[in-house]
PDB file of N, CA and C in Angstrom:
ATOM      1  N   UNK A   1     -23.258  57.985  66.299  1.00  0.00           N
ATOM      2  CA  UNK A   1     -22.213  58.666  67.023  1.00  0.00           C
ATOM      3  C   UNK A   1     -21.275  59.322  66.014  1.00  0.00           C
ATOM      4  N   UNK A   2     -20.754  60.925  66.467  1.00  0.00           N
ATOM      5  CA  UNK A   2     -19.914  61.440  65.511  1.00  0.00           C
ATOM      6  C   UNK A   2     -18.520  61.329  66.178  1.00  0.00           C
ATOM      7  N   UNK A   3     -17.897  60.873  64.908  1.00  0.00           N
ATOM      8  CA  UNK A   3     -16.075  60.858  65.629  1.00  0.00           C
ATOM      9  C   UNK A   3     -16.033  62.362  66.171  1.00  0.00           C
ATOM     10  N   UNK A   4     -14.942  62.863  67.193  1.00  0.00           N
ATOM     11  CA  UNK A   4     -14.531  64.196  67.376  1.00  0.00           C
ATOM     12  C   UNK A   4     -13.745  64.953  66.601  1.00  0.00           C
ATOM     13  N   UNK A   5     -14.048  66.492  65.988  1.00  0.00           N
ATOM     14  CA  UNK A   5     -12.955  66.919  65.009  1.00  0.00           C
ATOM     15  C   UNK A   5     -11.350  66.870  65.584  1.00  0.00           C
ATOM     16  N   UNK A   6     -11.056  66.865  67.011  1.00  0.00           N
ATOM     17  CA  UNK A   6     -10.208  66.854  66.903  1.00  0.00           C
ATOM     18  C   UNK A   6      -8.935  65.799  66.986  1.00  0.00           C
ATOM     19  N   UNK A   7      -9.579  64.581  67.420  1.00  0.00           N
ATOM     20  CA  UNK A   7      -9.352  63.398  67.253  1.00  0.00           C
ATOM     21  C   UNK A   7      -9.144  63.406  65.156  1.00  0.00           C
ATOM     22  N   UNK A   8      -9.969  63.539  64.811  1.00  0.00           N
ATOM     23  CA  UNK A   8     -10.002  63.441  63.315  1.00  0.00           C
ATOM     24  C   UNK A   8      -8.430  63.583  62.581  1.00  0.00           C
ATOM     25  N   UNK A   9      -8.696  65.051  63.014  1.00  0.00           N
ATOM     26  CA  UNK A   9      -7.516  65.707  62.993  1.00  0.00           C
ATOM     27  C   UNK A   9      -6.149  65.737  63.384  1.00  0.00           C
ATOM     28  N   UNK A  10      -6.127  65.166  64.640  1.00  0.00           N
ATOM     29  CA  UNK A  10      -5.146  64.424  64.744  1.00  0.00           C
ATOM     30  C   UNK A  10      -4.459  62.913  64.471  1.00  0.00           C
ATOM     31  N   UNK A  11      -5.658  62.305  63.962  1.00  0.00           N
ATOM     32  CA  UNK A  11      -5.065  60.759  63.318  1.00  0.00           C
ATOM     33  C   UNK A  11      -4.632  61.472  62.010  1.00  0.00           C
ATOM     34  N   UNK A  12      -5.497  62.387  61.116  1.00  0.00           N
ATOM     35  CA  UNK A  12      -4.752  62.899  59.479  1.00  0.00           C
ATOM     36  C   UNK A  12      -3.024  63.461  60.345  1.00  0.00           C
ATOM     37  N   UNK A  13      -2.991  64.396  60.920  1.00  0.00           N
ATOM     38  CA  UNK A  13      -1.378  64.985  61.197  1.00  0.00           C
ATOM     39  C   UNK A  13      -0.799  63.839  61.345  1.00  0.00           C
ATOM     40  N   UNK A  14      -0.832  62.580  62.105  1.00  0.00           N
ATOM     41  CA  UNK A  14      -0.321  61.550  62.358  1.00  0.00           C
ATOM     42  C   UNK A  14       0.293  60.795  61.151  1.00  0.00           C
ATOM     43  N   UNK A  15      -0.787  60.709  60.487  1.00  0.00           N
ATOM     44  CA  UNK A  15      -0.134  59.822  58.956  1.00  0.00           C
ATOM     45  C   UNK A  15       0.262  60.599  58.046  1.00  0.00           C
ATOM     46  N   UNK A  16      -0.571  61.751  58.314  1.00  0.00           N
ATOM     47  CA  UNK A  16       0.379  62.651  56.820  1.00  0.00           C
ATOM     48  C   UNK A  16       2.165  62.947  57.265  1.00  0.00           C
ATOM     49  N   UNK A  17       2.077  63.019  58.588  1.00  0.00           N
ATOM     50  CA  UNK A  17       4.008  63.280  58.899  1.00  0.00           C
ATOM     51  C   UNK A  17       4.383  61.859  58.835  1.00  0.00           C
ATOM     52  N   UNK A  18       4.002  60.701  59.230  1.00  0.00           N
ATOM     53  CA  UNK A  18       4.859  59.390  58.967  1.00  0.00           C
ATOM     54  C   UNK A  18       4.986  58.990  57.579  1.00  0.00           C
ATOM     55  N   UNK A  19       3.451  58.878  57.214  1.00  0.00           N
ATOM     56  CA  UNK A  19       3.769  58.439  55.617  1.00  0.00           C
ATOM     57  C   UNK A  19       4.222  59.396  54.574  1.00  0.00           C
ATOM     58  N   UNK A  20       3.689  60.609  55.051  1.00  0.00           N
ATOM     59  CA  UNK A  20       3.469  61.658  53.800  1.00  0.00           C
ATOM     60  C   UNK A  20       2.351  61.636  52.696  1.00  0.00           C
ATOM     61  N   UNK A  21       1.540  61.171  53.043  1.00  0.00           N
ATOM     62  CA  UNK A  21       0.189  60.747  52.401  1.00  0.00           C
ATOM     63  C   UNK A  21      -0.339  62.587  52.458  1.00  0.00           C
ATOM     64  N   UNK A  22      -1.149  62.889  51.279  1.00  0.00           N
ATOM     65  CA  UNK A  22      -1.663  64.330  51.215  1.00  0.00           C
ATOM     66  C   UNK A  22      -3.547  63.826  52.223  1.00  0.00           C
ATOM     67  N   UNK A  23      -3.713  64.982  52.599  1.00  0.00           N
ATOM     68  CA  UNK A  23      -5.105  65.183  52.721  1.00  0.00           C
ATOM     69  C   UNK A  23      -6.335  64.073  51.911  1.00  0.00           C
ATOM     70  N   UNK A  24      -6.260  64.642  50.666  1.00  0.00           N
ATOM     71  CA  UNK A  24      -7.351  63.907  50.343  1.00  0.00           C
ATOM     72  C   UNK A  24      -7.292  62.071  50.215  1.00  0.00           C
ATOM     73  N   UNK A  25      -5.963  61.404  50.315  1.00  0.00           N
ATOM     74  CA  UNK A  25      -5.568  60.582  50.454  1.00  0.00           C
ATOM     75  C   UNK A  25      -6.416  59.637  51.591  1.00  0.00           C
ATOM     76  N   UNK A  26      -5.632  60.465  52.697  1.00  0.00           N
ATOM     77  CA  UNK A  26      -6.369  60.126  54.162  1.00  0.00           C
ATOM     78  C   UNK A  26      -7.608  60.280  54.425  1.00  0.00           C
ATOM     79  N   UNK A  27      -7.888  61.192  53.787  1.00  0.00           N
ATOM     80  CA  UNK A  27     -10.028  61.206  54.282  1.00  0.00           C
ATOM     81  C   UNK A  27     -10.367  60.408  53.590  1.00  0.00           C
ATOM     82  N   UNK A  28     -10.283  59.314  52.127  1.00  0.00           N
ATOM     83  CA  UNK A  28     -10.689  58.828  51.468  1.00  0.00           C
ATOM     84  C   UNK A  28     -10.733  57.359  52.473  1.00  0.00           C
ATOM     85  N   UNK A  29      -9.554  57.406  53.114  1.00  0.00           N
ATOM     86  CA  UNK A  29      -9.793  56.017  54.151  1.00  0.00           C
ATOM     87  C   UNK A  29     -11.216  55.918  54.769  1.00  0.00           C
ATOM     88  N   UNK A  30     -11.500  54.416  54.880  1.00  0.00           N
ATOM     89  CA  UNK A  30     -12.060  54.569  56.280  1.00  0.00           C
ATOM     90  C   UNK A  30     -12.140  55.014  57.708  1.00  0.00           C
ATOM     91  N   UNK A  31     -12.879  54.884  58.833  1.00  0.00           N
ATOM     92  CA  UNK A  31     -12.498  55.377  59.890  1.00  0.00           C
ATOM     93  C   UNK A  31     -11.367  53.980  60.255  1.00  0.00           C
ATOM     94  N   UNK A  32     -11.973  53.089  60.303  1.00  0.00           N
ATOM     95  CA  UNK A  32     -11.665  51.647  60.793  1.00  0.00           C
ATOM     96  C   UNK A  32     -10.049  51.573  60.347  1.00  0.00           C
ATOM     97  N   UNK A  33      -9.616  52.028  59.063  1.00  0.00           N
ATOM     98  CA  UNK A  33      -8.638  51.908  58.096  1.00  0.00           C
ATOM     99  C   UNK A  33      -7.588  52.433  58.979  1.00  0.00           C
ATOM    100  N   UNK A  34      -7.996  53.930  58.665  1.00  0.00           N
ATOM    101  CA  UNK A  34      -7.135  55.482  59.076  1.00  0.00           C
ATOM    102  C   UNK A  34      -6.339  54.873  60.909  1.00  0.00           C
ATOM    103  N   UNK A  35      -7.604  54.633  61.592  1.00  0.00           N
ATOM    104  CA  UNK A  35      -7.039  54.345  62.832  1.00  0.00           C
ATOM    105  C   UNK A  35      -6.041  52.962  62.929  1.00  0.00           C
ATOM    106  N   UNK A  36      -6.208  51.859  62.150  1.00  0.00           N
ATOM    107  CA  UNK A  36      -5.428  51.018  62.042  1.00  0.00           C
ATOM    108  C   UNK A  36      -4.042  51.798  61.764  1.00  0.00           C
ATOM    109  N   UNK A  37      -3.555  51.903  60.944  1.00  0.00           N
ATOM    110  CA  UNK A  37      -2.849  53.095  59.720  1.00  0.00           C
ATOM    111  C   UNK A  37      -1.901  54.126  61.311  1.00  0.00           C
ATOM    112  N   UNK A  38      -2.908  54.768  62.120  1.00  0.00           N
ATOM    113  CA  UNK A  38      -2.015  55.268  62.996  1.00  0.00           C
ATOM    114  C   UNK A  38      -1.730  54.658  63.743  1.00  0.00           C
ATOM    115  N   UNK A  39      -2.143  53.502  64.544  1.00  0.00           N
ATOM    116  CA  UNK A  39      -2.196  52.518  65.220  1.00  0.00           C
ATOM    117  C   UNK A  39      -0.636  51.436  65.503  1.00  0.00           C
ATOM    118  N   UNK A  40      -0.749  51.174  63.953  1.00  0.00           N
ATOM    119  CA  UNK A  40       0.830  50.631  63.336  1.00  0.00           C
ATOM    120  C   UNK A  40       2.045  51.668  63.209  1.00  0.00           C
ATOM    121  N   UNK A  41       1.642  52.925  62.969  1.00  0.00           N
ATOM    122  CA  UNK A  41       2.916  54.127  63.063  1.00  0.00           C
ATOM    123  C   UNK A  41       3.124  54.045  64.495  1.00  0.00           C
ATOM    124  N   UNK A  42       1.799  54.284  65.311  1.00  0.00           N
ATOM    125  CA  UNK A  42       2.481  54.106  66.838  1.00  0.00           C
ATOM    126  C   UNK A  42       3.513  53.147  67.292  1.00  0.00           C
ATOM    127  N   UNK A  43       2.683  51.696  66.738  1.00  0.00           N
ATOM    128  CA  UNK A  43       4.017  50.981  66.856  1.00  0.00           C
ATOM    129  C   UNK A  43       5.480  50.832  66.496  1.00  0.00           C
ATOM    130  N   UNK A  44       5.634  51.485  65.097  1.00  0.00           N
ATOM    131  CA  UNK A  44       6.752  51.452  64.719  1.00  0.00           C
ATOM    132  C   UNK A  44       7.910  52.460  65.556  1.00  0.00           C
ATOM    133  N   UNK A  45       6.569  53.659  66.443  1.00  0.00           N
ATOM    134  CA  UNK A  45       7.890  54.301  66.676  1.00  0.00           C
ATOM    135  C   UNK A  45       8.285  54.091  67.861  1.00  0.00           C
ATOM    136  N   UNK A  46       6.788  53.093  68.503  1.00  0.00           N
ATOM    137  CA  UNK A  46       7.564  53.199  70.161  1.00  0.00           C
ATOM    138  C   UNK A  46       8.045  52.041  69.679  1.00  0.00           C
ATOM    139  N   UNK A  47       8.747  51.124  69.166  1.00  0.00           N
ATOM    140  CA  UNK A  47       9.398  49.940  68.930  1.00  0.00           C
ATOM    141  C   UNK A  47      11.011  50.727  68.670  1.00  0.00           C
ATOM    142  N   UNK A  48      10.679  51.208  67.252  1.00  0.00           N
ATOM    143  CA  UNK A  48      12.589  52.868  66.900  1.00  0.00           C
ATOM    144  C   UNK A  48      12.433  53.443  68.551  1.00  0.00           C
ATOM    145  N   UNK A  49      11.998  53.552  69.216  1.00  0.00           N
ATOM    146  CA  UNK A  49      12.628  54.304  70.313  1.00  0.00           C
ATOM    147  C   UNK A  49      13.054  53.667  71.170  1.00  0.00           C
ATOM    148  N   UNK A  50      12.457  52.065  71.479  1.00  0.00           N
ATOM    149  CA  UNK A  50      13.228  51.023  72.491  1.00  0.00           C
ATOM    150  C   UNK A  50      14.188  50.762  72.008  1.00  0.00           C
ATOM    151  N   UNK A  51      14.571  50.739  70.402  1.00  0.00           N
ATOM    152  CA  UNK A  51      15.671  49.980  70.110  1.00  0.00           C
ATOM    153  C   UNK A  51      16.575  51.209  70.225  1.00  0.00           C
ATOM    154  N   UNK A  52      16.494  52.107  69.742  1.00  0.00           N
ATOM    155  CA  UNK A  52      17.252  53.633  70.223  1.00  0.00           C
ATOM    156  C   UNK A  52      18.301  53.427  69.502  1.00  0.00           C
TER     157      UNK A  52
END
């Protein structure tokens, strides 16, 4: 099974604006990694937005 490009693409925009990690940074992850990686940004921000 192939991941979707645009899924792809949107987990890299995801971490490159939270962390600031460059491109080749993020593709070097795993898939397993990368999605963890956005997974935990999700949390952090819907957590900053309950606490407001």
């Amino acid at each position: 099974m192939t991941y979707a490009t645009d899924r792809l693409h949107e987990e890299i925009a995801y971490v490159a604006y939270h962390f600031h990690w460059d491109l080749d940074a993020i593709l070097d992850l795993e898939h397993h990694d990368r999605r963890l990686y956005a997974d935990r940004i999700a949390s952090f921000v819907t957590r900053a937005g309950a606490e407001g």
